[in-house]
PDB file of N, CA and C in Angstrom:
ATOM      1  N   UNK A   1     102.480 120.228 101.609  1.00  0.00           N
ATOM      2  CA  UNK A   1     101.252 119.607 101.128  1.00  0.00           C
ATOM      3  C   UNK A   1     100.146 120.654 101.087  1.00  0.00           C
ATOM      4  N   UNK A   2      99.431 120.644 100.352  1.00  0.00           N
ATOM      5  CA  UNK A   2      98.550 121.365  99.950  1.00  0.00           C
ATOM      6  C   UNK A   2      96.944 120.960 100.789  1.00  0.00           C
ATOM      7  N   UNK A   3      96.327 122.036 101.209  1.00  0.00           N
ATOM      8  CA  UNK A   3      95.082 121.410 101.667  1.00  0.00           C
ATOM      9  C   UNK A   3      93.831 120.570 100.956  1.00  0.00           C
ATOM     10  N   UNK A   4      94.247 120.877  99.569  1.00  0.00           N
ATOM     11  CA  UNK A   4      93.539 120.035  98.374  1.00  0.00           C
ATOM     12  C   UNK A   4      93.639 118.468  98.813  1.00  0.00           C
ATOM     13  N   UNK A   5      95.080 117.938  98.697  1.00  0.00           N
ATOM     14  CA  UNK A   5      95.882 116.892  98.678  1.00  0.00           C
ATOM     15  C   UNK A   5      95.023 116.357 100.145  1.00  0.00           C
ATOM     16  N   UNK A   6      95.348 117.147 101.033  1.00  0.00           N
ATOM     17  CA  UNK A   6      95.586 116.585 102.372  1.00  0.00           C
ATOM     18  C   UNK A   6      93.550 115.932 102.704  1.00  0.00           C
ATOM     19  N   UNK A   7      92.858 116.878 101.788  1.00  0.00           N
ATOM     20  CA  UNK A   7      90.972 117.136 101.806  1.00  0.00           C
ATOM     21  C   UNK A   7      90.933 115.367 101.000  1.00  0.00           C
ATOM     22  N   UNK A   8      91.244 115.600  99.996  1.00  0.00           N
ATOM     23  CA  UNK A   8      91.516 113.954  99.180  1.00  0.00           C
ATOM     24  C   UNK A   8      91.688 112.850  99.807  1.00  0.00           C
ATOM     25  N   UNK A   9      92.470 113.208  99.983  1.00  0.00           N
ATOM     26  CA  UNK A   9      93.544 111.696 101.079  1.00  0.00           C
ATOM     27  C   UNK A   9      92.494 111.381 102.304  1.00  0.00           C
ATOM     28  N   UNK A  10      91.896 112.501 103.076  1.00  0.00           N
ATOM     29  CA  UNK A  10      91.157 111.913 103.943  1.00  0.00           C
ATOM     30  C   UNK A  10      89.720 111.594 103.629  1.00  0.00           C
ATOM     31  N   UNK A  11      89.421 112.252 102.428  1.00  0.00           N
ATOM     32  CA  UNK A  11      88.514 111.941 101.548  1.00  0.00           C
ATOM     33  C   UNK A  11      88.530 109.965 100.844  1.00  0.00           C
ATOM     34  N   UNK A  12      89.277 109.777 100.713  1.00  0.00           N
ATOM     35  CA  UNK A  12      90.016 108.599 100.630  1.00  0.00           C
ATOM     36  C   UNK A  12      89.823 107.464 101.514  1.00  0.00           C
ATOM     37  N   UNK A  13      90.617 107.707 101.934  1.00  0.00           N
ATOM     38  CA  UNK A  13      90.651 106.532 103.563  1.00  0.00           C
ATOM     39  C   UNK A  13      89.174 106.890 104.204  1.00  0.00           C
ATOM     40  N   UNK A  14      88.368 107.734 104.464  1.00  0.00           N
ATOM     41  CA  UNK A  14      87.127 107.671 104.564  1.00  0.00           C
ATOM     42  C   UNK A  14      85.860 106.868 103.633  1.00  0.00           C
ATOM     43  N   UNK A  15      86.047 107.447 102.696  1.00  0.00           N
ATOM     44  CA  UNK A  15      85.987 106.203 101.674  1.00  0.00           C
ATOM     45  C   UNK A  15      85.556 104.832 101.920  1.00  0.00           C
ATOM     46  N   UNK A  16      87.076 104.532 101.806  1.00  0.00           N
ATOM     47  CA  UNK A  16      87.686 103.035 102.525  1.00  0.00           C
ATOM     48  C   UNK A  16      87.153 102.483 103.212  1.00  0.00           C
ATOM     49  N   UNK A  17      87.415 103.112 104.559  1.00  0.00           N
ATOM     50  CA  UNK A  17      86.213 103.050 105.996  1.00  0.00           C
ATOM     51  C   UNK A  17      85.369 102.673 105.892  1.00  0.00           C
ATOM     52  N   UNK A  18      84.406 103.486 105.293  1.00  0.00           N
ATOM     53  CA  UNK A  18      82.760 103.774 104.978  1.00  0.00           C
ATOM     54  C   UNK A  18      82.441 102.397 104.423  1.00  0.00           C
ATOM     55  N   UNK A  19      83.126 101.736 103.842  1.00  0.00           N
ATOM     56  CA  UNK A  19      82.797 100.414 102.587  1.00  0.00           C
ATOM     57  C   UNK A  19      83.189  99.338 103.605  1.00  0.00           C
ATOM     58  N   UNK A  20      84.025  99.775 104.681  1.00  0.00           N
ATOM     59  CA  UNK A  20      84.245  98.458 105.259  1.00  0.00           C
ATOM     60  C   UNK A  20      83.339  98.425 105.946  1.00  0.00           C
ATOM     61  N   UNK A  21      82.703  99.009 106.699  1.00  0.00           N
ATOM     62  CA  UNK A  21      81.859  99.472 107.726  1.00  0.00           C
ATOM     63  C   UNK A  21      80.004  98.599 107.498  1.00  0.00           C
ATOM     64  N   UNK A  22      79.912  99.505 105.708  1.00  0.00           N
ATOM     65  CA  UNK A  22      78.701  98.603 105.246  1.00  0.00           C
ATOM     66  C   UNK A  22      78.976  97.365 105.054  1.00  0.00           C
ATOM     67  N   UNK A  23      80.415  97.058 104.422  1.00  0.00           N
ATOM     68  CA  UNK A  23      80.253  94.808 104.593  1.00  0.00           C
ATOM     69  C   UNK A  23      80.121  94.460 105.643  1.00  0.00           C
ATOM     70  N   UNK A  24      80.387  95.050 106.322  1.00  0.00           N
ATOM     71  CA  UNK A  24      80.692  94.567 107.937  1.00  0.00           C
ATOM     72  C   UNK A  24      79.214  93.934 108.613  1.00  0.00           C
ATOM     73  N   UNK A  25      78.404  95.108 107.980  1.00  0.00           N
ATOM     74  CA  UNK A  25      76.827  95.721 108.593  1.00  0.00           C
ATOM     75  C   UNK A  25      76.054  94.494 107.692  1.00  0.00           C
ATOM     76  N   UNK A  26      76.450  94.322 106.316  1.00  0.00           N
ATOM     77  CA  UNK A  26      75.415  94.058 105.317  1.00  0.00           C
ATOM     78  C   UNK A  26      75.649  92.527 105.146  1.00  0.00           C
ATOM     79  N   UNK A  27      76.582  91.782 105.261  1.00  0.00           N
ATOM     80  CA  UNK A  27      77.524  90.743 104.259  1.00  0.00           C
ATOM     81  C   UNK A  27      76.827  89.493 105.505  1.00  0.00           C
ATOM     82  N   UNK A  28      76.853  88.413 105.024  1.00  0.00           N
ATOM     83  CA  UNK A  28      76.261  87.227 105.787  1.00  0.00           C
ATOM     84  C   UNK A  28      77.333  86.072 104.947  1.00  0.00           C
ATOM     85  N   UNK A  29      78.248  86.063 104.509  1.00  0.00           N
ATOM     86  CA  UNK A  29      79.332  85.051 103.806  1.00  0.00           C
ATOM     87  C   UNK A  29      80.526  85.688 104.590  1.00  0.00           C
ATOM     88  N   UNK A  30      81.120  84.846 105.418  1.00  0.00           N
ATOM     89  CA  UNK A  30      82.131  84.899 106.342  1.00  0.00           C
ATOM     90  C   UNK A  30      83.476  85.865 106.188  1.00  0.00           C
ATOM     91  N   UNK A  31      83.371  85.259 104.613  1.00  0.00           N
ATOM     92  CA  UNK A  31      84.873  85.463 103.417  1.00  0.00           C
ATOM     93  C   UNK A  31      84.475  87.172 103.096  1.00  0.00           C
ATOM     94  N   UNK A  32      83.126  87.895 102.871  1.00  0.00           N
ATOM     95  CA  UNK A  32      83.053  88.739 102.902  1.00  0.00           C
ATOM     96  C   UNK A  32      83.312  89.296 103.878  1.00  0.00           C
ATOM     97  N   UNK A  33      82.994  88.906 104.795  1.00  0.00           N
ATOM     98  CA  UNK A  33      83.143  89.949 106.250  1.00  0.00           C
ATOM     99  C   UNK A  33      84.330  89.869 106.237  1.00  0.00           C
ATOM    100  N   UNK A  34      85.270  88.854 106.051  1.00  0.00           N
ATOM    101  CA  UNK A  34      87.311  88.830 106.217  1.00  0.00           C
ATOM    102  C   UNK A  34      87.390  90.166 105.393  1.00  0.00           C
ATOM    103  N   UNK A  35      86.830  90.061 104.016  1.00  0.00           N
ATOM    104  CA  UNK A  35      87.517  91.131 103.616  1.00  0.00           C
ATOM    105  C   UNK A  35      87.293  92.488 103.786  1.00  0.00           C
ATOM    106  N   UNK A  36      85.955  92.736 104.393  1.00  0.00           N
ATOM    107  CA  UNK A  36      85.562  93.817 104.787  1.00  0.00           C
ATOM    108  C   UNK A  36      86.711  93.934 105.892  1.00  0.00           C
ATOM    109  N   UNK A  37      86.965  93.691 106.798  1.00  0.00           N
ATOM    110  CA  UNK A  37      87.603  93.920 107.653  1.00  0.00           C
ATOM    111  C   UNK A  37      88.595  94.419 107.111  1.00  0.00           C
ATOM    112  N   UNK A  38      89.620  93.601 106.121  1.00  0.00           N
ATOM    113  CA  UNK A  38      90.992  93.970 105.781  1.00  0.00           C
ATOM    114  C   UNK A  38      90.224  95.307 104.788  1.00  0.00           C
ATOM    115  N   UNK A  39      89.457  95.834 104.251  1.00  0.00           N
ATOM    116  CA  UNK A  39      89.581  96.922 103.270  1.00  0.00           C
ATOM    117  C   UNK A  39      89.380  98.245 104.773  1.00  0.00           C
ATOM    118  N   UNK A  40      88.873  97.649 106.051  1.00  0.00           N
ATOM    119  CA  UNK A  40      89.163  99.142 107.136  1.00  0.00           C
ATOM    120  C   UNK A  40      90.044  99.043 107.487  1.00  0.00           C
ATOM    121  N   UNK A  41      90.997  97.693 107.864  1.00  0.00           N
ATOM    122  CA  UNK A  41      92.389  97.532 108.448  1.00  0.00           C
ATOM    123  C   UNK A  41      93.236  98.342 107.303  1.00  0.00           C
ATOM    124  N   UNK A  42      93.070  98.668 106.318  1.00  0.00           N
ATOM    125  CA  UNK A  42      93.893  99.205 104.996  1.00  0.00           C
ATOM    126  C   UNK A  42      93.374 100.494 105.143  1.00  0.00           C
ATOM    127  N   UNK A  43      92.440 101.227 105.597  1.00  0.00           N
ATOM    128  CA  UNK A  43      91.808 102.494 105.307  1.00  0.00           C
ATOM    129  C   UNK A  43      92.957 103.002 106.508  1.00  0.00           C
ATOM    130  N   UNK A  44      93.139 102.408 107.611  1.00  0.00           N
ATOM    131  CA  UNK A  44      93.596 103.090 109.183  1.00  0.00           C
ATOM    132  C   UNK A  44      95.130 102.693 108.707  1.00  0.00           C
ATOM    133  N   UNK A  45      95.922 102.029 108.287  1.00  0.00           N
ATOM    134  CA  UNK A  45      97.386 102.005 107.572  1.00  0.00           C
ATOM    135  C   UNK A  45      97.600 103.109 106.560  1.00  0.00           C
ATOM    136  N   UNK A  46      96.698 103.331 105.686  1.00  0.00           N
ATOM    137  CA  UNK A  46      96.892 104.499 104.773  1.00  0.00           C
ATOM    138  C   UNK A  46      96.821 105.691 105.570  1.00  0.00           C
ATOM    139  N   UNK A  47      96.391 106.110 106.541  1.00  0.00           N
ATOM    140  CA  UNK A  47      95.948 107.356 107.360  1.00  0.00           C
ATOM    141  C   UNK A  47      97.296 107.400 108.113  1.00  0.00           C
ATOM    142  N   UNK A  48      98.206 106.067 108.781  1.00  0.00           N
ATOM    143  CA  UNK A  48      99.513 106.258 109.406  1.00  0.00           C
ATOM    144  C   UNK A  48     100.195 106.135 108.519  1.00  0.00           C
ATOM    145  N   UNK A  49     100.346 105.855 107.325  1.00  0.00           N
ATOM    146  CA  UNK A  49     101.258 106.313 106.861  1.00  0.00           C
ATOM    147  C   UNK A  49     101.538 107.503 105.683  1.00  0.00           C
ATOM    148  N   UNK A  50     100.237 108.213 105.767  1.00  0.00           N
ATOM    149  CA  UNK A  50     100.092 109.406 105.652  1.00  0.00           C
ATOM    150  C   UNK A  50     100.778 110.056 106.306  1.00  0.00           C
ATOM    151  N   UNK A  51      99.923 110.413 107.621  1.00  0.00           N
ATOM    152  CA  UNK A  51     100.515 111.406 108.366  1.00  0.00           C
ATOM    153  C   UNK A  51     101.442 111.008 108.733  1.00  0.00           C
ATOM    154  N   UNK A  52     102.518 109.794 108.526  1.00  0.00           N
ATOM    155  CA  UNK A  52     103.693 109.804 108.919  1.00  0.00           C
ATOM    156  C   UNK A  52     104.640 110.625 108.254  1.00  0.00           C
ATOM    157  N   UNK A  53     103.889 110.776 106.521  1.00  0.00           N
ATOM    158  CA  UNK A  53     104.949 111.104 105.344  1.00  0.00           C
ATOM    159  C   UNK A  53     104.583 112.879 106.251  1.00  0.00           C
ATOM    160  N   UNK A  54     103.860 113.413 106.360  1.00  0.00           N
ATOM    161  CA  UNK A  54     103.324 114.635 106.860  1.00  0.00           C
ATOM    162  C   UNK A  54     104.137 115.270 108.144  1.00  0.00           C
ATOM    163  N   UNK A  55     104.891 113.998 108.811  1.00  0.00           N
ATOM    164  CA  UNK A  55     105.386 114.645 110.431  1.00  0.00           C
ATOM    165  C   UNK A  55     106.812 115.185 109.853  1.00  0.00           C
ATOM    166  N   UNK A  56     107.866 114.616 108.948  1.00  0.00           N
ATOM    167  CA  UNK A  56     108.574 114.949 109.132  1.00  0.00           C
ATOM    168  C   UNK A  56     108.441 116.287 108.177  1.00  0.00           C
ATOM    169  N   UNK A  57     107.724 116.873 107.380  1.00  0.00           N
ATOM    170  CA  UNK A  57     107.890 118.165 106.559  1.00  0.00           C
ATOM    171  C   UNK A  57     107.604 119.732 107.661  1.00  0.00           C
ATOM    172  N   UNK A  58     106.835 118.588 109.153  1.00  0.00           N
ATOM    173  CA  UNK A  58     106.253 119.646 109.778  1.00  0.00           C
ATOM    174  C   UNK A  58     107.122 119.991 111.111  1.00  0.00           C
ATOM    175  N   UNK A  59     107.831 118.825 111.331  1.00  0.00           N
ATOM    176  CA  UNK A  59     108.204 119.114 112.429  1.00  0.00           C
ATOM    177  C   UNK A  59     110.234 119.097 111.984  1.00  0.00           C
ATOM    178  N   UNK A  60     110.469 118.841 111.059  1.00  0.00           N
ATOM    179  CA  UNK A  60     111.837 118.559 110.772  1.00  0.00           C
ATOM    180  C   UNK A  60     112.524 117.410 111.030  1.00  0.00           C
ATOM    181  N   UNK A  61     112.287 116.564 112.158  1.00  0.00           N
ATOM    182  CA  UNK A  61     112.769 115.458 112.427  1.00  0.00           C
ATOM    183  C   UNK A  61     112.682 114.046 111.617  1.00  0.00           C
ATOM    184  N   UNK A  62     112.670 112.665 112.398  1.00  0.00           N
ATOM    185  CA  UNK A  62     112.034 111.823 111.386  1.00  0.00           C
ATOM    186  C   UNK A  62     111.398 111.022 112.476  1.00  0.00           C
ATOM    187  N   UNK A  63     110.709 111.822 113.256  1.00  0.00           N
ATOM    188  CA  UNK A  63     109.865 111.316 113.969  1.00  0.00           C
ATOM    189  C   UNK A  63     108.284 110.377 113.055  1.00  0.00           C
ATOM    190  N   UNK A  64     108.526 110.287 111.711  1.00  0.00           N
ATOM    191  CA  UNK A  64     107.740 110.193 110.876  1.00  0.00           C
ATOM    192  C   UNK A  64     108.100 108.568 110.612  1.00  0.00           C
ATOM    193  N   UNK A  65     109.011 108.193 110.893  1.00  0.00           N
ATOM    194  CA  UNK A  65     108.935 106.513 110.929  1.00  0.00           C
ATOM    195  C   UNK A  65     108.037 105.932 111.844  1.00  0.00           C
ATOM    196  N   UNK A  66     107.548 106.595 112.979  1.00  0.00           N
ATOM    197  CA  UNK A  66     107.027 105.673 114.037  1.00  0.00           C
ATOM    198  C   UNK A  66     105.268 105.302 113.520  1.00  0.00           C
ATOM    199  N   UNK A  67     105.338 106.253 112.601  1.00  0.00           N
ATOM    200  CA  UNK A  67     103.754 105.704 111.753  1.00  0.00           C
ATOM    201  C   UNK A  67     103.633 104.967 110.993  1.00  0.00           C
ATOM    202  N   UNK A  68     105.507 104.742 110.335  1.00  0.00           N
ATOM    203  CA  UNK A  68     105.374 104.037 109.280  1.00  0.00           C
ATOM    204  C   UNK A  68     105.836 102.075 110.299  1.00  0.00           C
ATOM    205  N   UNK A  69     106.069 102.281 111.623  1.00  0.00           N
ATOM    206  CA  UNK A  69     106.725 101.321 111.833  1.00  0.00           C
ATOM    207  C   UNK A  69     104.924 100.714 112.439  1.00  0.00           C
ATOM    208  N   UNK A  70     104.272 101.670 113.392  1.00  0.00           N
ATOM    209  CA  UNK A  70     103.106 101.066 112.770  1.00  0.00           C
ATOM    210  C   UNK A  70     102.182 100.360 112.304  1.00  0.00           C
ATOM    211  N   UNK A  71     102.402 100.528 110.506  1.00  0.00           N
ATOM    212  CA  UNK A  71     101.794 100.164 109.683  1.00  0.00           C
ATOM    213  C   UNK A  71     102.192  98.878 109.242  1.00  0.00           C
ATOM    214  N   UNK A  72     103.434  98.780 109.524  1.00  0.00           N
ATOM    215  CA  UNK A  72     104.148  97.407 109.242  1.00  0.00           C
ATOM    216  C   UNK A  72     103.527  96.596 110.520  1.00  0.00           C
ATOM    217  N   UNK A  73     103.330  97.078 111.705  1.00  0.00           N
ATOM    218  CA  UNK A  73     102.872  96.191 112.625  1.00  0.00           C
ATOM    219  C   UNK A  73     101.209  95.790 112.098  1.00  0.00           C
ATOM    220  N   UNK A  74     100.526  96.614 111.698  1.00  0.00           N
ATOM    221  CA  UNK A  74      99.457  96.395 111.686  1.00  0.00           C
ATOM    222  C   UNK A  74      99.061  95.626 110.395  1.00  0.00           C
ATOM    223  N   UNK A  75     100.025  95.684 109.591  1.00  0.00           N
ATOM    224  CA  UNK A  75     100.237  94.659 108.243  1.00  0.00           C
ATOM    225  C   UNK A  75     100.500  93.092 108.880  1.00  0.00           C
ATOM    226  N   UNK A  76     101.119  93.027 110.139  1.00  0.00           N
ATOM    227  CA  UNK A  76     101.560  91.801 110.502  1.00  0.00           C
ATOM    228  C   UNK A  76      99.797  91.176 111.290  1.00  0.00           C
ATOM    229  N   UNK A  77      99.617  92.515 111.988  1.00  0.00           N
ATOM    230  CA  UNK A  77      98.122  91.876 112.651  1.00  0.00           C
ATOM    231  C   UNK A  77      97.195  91.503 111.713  1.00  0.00           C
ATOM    232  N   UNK A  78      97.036  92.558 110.197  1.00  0.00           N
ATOM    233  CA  UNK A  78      96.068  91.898 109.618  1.00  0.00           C
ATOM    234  C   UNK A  78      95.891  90.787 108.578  1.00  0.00           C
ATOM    235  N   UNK A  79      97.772  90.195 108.427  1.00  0.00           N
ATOM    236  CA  UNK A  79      97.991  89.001 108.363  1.00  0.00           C
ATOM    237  C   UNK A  79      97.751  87.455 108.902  1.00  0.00           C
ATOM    238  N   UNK A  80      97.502  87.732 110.272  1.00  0.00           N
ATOM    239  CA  UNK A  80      97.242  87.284 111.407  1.00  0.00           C
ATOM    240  C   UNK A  80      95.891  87.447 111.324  1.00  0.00           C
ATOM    241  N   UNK A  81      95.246  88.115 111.071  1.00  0.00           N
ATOM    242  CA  UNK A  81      93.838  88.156 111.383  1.00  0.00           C
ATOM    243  C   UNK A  81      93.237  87.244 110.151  1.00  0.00           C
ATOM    244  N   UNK A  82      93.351  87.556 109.166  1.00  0.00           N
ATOM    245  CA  UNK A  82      93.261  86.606 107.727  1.00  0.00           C
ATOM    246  C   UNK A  82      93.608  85.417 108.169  1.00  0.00           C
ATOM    247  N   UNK A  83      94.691  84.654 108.793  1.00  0.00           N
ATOM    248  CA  UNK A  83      95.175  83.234 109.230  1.00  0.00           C
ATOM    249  C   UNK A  83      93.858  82.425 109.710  1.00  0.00           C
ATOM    250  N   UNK A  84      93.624  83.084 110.800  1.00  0.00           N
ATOM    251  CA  UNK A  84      93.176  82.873 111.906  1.00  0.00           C
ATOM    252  C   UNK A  84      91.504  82.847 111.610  1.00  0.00           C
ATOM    253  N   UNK A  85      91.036  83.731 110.390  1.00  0.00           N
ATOM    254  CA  UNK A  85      89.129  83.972 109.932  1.00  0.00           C
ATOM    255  C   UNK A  85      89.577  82.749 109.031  1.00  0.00           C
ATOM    256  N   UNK A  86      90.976  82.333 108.307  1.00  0.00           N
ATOM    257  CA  UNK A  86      90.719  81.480 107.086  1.00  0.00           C
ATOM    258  C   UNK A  86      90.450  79.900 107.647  1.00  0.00           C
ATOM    259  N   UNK A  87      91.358  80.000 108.786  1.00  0.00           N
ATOM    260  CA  UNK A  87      91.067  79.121 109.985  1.00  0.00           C
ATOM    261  C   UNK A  87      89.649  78.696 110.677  1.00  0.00           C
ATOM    262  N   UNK A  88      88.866  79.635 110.952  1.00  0.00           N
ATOM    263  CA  UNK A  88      87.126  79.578 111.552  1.00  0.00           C
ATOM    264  C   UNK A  88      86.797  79.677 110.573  1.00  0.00           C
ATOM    265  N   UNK A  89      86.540  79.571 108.674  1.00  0.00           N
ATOM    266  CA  UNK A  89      86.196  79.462 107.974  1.00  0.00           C
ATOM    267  C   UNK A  89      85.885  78.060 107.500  1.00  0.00           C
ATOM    268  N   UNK A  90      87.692  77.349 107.411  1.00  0.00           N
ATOM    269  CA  UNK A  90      87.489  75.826 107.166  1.00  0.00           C
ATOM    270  C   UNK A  90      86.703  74.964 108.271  1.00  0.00           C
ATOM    271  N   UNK A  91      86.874  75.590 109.924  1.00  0.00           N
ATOM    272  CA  UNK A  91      86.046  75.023 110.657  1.00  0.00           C
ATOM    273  C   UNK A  91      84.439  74.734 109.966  1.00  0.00           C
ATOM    274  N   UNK A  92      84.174  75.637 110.069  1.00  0.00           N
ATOM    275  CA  UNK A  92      82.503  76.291 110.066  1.00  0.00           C
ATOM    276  C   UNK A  92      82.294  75.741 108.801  1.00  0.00           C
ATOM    277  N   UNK A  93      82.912  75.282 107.722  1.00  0.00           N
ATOM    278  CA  UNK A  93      82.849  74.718 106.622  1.00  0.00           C
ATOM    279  C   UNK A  93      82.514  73.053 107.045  1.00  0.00           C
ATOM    280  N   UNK A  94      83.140  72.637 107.855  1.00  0.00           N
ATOM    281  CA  UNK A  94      83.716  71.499 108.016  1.00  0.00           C
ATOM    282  C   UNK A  94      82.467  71.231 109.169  1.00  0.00           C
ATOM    283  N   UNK A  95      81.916  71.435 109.625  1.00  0.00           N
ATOM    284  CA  UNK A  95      81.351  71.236 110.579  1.00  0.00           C
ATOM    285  C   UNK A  95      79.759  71.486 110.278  1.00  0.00           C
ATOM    286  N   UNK A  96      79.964  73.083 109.620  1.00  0.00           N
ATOM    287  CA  UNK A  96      78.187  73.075 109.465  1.00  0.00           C
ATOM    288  C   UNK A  96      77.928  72.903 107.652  1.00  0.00           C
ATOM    289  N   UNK A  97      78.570  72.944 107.282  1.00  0.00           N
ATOM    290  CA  UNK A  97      78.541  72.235 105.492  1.00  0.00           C
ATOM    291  C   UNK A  97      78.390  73.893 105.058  1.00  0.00           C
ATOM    292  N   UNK A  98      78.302  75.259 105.550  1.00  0.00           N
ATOM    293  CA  UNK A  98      78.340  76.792 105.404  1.00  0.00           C
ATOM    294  C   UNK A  98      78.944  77.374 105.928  1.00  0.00           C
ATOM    295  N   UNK A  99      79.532  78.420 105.583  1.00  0.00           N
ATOM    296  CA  UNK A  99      79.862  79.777 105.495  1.00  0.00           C
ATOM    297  C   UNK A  99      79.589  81.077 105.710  1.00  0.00           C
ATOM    298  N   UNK A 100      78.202  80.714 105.819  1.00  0.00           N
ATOM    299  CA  UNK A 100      77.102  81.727 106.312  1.00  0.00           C
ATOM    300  C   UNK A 100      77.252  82.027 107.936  1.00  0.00           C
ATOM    301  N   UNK A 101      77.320  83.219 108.310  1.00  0.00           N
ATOM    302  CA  UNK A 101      77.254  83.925 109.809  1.00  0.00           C
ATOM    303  C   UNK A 101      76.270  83.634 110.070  1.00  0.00           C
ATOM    304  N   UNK A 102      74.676  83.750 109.707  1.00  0.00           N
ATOM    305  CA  UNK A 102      73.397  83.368 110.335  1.00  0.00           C
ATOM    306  C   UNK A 102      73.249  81.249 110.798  1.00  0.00           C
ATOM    307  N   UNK A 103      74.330  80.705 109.991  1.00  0.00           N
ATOM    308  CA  UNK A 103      74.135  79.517 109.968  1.00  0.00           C
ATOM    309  C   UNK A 103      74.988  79.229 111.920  1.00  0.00           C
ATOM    310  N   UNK A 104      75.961  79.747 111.390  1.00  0.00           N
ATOM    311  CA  UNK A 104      76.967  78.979 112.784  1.00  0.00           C
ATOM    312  C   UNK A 104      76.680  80.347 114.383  1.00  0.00           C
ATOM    313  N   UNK A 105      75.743  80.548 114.869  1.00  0.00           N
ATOM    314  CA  UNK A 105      75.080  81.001 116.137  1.00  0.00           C
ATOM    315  C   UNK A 105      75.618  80.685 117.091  1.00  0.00           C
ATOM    316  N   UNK A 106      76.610  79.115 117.438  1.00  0.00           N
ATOM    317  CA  UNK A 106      76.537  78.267 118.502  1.00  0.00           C
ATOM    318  C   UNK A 106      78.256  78.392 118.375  1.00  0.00           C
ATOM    319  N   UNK A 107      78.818  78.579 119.160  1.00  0.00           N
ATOM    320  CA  UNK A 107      80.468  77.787 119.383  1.00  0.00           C
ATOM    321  C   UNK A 107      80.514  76.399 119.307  1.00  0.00           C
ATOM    322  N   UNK A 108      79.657  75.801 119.633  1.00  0.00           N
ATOM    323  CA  UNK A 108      79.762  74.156 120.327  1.00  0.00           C
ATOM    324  C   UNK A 108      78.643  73.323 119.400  1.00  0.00           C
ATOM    325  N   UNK A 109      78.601  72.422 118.815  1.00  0.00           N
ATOM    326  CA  UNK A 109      77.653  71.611 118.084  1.00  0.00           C
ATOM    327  C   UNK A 109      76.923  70.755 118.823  1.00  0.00           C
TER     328      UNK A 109
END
């Protein structure tokens, strides 16, 4: 790999990051913040399975699955995490008639 490639790629997933980081900061609609989340949960999967493709050219082995096994885990968490916001979504729908983070303050009504 070339240091061009390798400047990109983290150029990239930084990127990524950076955008999840401002919805995260900026967004007051719930559904935005879900997805902010999943576009950094996707920035930190692209980075393991980067440098996973990267371990085995460097080291010879295939010690380079354990980034990719990973990413599959963290595909399962941020499956799970989507369930579970789509879940406190219909609540918070259902309860305060919004969607809005500034609206629902309280756990308990």
């Amino acid at each position: 790999m070339t240091t061009l490639a390798i400047t990109g790629f983290l150029a990239l997933s930084f990127a990524l990051f950076a955008i999840a980081i401002f919805g995260i900061l900026t967004r007051r609609n719930f559904i935005l913040l879900l997805v902010s989340l999943e576009i950094g949960m996707n920035a930190a999967i692209l980075n393991f399975v980067y440098f996973a493709a990267l371990a085995p050219a460097n080291t010879g082995s295939t010690s380079g699955l354990s980034g990719q096994s990973i990413a599959v885990v963290l595909i399962g968490f941020a499956a799970t995490e989507i369930a579970v916001g789509l879940a406190i979504v219909l609540a918070l729908n259902r309860s305060k008639g919004s969607i809005n983070v500034a609206d629902s303050t309280t756990l308990r009504s």
